[in-house]
N, C-alpha and C. Protein backbone atom coordinates (compact mmCIF):
# COMPACT_ATOMS: atom_id res chain seq x y z
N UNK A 1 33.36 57.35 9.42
CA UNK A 1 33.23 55.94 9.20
C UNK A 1 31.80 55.46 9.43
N UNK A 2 31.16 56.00 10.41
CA UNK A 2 29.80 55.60 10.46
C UNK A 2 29.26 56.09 9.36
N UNK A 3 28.78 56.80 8.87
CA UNK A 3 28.13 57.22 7.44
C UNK A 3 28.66 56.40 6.37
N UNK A 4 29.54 55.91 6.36
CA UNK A 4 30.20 55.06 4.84
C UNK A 4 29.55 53.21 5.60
N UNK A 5 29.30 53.40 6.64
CA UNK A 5 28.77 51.87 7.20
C UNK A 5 27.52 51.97 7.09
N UNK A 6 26.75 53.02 7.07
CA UNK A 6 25.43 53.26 6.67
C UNK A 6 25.00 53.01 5.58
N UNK A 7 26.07 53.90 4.50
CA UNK A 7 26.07 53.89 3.29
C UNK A 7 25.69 52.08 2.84
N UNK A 8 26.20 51.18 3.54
CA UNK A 8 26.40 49.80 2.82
C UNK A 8 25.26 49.09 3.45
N UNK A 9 25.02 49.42 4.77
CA UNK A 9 23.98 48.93 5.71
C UNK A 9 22.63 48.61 4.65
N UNK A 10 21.97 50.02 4.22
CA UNK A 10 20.39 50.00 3.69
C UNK A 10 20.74 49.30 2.49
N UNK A 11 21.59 49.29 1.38
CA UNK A 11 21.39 48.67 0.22
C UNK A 11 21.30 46.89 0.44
N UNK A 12 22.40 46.70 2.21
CA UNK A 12 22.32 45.26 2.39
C UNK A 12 21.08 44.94 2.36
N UNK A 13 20.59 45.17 3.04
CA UNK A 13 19.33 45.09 3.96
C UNK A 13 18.18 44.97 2.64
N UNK A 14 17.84 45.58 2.08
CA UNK A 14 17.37 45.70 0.79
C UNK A 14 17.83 44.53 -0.21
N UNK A 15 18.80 44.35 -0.33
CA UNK A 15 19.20 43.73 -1.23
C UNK A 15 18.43 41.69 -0.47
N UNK A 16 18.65 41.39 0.60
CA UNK A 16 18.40 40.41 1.74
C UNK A 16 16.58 40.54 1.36
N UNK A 17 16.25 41.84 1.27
CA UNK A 17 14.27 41.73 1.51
C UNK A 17 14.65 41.09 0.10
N UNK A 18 15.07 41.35 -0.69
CA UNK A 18 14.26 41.11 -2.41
C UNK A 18 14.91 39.26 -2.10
N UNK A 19 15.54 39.06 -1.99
CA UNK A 19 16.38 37.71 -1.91
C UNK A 19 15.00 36.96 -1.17
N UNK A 20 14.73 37.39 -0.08
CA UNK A 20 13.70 36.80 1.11
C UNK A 20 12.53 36.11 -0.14
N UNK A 21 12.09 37.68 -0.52
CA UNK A 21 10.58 38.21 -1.53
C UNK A 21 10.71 36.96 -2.45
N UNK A 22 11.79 36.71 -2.97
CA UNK A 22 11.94 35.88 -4.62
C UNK A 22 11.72 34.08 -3.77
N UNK A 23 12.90 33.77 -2.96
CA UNK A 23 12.59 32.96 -2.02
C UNK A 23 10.89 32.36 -1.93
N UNK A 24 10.65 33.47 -1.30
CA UNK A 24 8.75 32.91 -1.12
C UNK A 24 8.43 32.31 -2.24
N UNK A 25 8.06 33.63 -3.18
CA UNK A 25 7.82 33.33 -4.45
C UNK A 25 8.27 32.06 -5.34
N UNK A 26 9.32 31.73 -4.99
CA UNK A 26 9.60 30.10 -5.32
C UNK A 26 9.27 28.93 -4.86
N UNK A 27 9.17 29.18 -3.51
CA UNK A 27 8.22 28.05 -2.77
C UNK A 27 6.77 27.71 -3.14
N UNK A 28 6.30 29.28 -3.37
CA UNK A 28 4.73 29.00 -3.58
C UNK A 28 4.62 28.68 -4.99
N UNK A 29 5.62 28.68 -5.86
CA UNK A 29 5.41 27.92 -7.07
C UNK A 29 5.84 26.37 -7.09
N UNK A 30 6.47 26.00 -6.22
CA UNK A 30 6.84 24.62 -6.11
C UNK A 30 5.73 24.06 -5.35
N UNK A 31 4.87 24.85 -4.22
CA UNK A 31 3.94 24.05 -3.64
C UNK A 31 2.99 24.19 -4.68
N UNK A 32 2.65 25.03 -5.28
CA UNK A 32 1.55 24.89 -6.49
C UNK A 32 1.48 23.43 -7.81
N UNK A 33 2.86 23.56 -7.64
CA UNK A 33 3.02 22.67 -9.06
C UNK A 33 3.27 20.87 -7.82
N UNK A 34 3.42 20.98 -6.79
CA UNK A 34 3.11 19.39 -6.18
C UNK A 34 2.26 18.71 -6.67
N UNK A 35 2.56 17.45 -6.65
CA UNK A 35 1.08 16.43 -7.28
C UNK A 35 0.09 16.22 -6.14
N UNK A 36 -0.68 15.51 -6.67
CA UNK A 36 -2.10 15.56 -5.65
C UNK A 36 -1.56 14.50 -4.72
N UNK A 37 -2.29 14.22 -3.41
CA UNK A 37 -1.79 12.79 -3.06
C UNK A 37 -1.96 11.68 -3.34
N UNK A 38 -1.17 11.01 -3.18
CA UNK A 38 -0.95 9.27 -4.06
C UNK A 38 -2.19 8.83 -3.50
N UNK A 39 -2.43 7.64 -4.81
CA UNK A 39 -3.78 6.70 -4.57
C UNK A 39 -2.44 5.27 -3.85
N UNK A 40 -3.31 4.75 -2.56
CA UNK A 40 -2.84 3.90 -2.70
C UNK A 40 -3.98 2.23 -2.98
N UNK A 41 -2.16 1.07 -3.65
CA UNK A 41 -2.90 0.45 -4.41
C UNK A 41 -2.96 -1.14 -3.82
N UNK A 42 -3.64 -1.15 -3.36
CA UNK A 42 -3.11 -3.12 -2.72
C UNK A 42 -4.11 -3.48 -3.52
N UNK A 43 -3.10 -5.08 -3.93
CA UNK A 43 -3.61 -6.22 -4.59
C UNK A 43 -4.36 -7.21 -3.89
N UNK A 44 -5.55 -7.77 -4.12
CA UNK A 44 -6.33 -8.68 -3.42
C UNK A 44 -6.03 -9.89 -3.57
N UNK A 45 -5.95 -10.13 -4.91
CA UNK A 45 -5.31 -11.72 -5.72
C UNK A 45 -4.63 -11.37 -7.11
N UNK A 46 -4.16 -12.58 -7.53
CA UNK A 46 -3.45 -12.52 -8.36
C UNK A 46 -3.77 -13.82 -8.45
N UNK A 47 -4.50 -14.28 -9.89
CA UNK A 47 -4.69 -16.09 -10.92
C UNK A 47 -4.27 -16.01 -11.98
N UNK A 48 -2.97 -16.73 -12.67
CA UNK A 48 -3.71 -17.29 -13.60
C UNK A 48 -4.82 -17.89 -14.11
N UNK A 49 -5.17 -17.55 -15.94
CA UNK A 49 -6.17 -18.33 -15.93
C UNK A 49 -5.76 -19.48 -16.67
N UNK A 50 -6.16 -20.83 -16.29
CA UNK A 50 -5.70 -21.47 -17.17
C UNK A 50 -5.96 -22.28 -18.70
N UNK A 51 -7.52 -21.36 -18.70
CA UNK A 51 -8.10 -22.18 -19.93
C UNK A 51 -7.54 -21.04 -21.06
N UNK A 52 -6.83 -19.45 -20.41
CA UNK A 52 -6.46 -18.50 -21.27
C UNK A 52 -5.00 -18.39 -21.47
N UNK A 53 -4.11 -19.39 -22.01
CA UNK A 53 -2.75 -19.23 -21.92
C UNK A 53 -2.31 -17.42 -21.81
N UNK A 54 -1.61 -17.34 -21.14
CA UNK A 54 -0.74 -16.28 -21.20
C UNK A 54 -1.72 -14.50 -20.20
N UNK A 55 -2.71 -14.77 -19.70
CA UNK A 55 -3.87 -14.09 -19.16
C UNK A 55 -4.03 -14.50 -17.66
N UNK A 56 -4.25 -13.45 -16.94
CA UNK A 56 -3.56 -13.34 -15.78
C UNK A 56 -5.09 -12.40 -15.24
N UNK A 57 -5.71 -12.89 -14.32
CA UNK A 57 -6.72 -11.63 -13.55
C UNK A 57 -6.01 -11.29 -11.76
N UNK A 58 -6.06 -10.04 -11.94
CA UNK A 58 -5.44 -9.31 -11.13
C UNK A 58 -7.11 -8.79 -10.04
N UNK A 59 -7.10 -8.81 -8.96
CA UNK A 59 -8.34 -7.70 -8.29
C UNK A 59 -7.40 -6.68 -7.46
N UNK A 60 -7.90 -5.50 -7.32
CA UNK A 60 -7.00 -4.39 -7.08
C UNK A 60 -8.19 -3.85 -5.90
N UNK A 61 -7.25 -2.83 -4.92
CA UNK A 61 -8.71 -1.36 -4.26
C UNK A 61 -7.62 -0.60 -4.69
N UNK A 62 -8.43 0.80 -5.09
CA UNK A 62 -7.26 1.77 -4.93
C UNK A 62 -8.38 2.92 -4.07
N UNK A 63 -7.28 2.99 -3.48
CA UNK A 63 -7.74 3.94 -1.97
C UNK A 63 -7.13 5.56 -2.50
N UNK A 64 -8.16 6.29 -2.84
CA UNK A 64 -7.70 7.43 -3.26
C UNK A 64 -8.23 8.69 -1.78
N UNK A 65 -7.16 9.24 -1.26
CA UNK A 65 -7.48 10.15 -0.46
C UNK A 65 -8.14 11.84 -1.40
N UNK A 66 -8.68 12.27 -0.45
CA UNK A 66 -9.32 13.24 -0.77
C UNK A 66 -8.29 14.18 -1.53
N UNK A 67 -8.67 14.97 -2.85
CA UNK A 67 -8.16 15.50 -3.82
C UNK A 67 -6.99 14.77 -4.22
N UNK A 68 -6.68 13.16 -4.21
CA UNK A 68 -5.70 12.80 -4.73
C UNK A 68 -6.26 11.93 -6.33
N UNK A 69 -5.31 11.36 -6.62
CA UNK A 69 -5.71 11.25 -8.07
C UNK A 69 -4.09 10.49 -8.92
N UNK A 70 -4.24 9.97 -9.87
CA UNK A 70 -3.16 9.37 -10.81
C UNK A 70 -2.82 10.36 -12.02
N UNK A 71 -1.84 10.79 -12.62
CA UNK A 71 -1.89 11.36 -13.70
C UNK A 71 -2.39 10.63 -14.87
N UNK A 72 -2.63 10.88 -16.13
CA UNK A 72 -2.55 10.27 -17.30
C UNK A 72 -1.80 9.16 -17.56
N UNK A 73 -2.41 7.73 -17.90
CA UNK A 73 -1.62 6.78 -18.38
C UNK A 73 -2.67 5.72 -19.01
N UNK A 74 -2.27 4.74 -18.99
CA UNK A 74 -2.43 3.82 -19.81
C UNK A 74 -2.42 2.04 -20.07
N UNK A 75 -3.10 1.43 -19.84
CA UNK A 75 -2.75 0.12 -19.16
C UNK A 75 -2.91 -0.65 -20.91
N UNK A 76 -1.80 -0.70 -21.17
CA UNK A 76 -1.73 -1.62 -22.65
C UNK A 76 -1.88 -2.72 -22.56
N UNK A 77 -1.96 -3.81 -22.01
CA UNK A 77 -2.27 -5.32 -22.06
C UNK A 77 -3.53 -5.57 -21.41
N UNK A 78 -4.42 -5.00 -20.50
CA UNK A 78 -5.10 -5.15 -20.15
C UNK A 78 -6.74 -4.66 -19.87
N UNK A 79 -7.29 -5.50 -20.02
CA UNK A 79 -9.09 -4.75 -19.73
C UNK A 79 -9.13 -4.87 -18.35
N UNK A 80 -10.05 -3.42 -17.97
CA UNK A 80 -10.12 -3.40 -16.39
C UNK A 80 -11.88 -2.77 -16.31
N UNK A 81 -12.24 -3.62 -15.27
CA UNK A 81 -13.45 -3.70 -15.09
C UNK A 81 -13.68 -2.84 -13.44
N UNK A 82 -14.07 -1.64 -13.42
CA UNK A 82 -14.05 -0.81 -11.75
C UNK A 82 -15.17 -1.23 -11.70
N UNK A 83 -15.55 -0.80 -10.08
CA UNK A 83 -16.83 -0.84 -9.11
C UNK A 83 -16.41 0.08 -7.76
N UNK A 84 -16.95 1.14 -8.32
CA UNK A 84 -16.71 2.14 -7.08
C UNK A 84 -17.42 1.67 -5.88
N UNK A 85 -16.47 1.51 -4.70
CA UNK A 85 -16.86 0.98 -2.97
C UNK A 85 -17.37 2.17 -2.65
N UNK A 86 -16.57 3.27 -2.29
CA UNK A 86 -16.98 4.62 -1.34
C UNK A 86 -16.25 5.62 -2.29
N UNK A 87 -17.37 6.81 -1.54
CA UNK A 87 -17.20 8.14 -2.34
C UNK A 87 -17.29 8.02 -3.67
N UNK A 88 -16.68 8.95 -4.50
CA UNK A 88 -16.67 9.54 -5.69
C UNK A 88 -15.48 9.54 -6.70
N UNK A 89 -15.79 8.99 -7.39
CA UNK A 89 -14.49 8.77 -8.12
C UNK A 89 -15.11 9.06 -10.06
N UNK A 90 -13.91 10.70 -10.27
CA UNK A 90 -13.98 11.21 -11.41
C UNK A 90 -12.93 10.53 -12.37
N UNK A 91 -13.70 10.15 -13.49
CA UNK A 91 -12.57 9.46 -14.47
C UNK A 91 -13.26 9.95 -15.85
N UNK A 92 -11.82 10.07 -16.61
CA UNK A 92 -12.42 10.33 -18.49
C UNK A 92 -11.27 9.59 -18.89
N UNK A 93 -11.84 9.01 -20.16
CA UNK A 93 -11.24 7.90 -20.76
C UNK A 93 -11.05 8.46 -22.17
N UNK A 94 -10.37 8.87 -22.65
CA UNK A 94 -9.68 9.14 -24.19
C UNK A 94 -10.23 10.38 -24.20
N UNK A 95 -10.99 10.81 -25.08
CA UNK A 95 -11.44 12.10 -25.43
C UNK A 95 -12.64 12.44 -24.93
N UNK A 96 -13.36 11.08 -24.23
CA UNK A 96 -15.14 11.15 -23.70
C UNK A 96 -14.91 11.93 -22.52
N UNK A 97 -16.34 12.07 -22.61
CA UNK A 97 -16.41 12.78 -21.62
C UNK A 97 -15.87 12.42 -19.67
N UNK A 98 -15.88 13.60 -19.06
CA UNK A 98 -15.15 13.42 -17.76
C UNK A 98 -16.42 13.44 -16.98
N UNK A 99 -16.19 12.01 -16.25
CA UNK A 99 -17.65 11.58 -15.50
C UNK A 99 -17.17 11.30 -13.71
N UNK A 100 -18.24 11.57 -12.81
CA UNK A 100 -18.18 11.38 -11.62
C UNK A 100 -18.85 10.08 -11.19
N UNK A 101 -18.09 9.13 -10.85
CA UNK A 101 -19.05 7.70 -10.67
C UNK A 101 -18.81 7.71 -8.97
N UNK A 102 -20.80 7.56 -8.61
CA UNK A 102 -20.09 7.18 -7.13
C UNK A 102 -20.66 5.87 -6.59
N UNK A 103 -20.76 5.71 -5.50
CA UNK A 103 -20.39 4.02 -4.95
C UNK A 103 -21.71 3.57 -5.79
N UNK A 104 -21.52 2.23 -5.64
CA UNK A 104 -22.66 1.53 -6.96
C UNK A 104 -22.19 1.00 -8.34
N UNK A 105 -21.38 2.29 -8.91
CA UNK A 105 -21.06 2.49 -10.07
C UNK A 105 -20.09 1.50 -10.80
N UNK A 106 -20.03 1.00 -12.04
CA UNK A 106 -18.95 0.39 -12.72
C UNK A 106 -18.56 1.57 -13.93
N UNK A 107 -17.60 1.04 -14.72
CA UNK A 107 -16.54 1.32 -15.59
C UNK A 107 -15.96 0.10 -15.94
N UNK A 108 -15.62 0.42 -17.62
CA UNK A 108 -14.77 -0.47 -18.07
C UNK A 108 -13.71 0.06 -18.66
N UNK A 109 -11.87 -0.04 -18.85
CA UNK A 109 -11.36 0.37 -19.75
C UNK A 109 -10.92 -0.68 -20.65
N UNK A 110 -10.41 -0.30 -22.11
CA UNK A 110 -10.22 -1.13 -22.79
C UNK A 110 -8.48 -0.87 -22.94
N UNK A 111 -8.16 -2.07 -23.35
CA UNK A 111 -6.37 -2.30 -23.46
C UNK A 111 -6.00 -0.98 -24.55
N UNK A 112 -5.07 -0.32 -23.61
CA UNK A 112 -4.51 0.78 -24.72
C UNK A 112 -5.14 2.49 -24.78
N UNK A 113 -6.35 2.20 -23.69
CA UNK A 113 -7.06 3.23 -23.71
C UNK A 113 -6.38 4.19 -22.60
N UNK A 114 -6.61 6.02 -23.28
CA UNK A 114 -6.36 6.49 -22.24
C UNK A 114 -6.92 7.01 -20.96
N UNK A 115 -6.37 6.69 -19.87
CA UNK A 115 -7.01 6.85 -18.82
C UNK A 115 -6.44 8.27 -18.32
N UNK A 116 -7.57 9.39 -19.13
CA UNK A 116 -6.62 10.75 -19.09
C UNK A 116 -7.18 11.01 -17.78
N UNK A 117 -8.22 10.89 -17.16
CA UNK A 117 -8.56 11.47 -15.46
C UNK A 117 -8.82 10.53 -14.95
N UNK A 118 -7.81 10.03 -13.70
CA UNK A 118 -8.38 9.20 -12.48
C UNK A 118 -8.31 9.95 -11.03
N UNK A 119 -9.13 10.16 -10.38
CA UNK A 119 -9.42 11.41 -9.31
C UNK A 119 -10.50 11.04 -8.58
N UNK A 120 -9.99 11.69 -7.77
CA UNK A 120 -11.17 11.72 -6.24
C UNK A 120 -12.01 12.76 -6.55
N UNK A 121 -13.15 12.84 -6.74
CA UNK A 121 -13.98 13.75 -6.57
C UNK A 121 -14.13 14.83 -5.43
N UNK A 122 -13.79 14.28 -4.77
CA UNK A 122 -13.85 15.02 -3.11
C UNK A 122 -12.45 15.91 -2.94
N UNK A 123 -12.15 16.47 -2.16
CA UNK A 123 -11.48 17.48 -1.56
C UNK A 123 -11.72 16.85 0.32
N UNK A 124 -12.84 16.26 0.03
CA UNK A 124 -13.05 16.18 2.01
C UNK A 124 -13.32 14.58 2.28
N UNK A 125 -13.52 13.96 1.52
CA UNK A 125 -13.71 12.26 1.75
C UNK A 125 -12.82 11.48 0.44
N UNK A 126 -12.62 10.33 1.23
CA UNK A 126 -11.86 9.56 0.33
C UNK A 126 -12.65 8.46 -0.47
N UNK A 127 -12.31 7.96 -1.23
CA UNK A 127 -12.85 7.05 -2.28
C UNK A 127 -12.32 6.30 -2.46
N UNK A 128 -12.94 4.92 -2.73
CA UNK A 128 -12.03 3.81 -3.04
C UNK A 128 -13.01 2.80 -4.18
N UNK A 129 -12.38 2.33 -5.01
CA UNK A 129 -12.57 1.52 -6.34
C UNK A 129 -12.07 0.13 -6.45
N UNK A 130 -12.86 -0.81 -6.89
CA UNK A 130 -12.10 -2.14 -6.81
C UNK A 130 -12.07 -2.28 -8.46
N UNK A 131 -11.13 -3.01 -8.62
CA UNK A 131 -10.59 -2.99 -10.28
C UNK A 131 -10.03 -4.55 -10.37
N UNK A 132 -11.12 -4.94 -10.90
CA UNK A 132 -10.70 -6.46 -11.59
C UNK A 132 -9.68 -5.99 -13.14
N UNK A 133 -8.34 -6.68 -13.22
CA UNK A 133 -8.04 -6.40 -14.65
C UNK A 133 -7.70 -7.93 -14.82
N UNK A 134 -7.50 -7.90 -16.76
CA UNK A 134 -7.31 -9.00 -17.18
C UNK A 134 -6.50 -8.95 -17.99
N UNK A 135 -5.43 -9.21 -17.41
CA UNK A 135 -3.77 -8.64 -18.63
C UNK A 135 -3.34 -9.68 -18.82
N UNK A 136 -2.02 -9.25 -19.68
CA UNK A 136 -1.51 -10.52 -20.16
C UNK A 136 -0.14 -10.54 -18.94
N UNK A 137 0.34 -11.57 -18.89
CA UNK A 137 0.95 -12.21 -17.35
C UNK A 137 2.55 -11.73 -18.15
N UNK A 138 2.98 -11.02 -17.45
CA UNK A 138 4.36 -10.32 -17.87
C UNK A 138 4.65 -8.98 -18.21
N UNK A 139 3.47 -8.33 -18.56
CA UNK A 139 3.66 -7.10 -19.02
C UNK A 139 3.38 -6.11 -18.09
N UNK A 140 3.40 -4.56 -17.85
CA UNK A 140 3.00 -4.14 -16.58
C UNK A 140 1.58 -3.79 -16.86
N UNK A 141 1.04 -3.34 -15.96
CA UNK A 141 -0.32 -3.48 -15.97
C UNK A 141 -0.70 -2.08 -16.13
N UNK A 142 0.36 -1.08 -15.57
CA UNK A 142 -0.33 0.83 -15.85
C UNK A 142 1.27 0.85 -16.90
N UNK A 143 1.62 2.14 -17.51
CA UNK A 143 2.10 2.83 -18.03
C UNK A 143 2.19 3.90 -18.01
N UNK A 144 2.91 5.33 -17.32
CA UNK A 144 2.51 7.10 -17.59
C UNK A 144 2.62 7.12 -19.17
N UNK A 145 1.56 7.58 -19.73
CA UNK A 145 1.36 8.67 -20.20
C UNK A 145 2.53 9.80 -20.73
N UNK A 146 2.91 9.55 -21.89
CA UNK A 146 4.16 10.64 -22.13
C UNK A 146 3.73 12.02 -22.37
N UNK A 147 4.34 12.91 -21.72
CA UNK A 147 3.96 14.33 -22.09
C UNK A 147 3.80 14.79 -23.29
């Protein structure tokens, strides 16, 4: 009886490592494929304007921690005017080129445009951007980006 408990013992045991092995291997593809960390976004004000029926200016910071970033999207109603505060902040807009703006710097996007890279430049400092937009009052102001 001991030899036939043996017999079942090593194939368990074996069978448990590859289970373990695949295990890992799935984790480290789920931590790979995580998104970067969230930008966060507080609003400063919010006006109507009133000589512009239906137009609304928004002022925004978005506080992007180090290697965090927004995916691809798209703000359809609205023009947005940045001014990078601190650090470095990488952005490309439709097909142009992918640029590193750091504090000093402006940007403009136009309604509808894509905002294919918004990113922290850094890996070790955070960045933050103030974003005047000028949308129309009802609509949302970002959109993702469909795959």
């Amino acid at each position: 009886m001991l030899v036939s408990a043996h017999r079942f013992i090593r194939p368990a045991v074996a069978l448990l490592g590859l289970g373990a092995l695949a295990v890992a291997f799935h984790l480290g593809s789920v931590a790979a494929q995580q998104q970067a960390p969230a930008t966060k976004v507080s609003q400063l004000m919010k006006q109507m304007l009133g000589d512009v029926p239906g137009r609304e200016v928004m002022m925004i910071t978005l506080d992007i921690p180090p290697g965090g970033g927004s995916p691809p999207h798209r703000h359809p109603a609205a023009h947005n005017f940045g001014y990078v505060l601190e650090g470095a902040y990488k952005i490309k807009l439709d097909n142009g080129p992918e640029m590193v703006l750091t504090k000093g710097q402006t940007f403009y996007e136009a309604p509808g445009q894509l905002h294919a890279v918004s990113a922290n430049a850094s890996t070790t400092e955070p960045a933050k951007v103030l974003v005047v937009a000028v949308h129309e009052a009802g609509k949302p102001l970002t959109v993702p980006e469909k795959p």
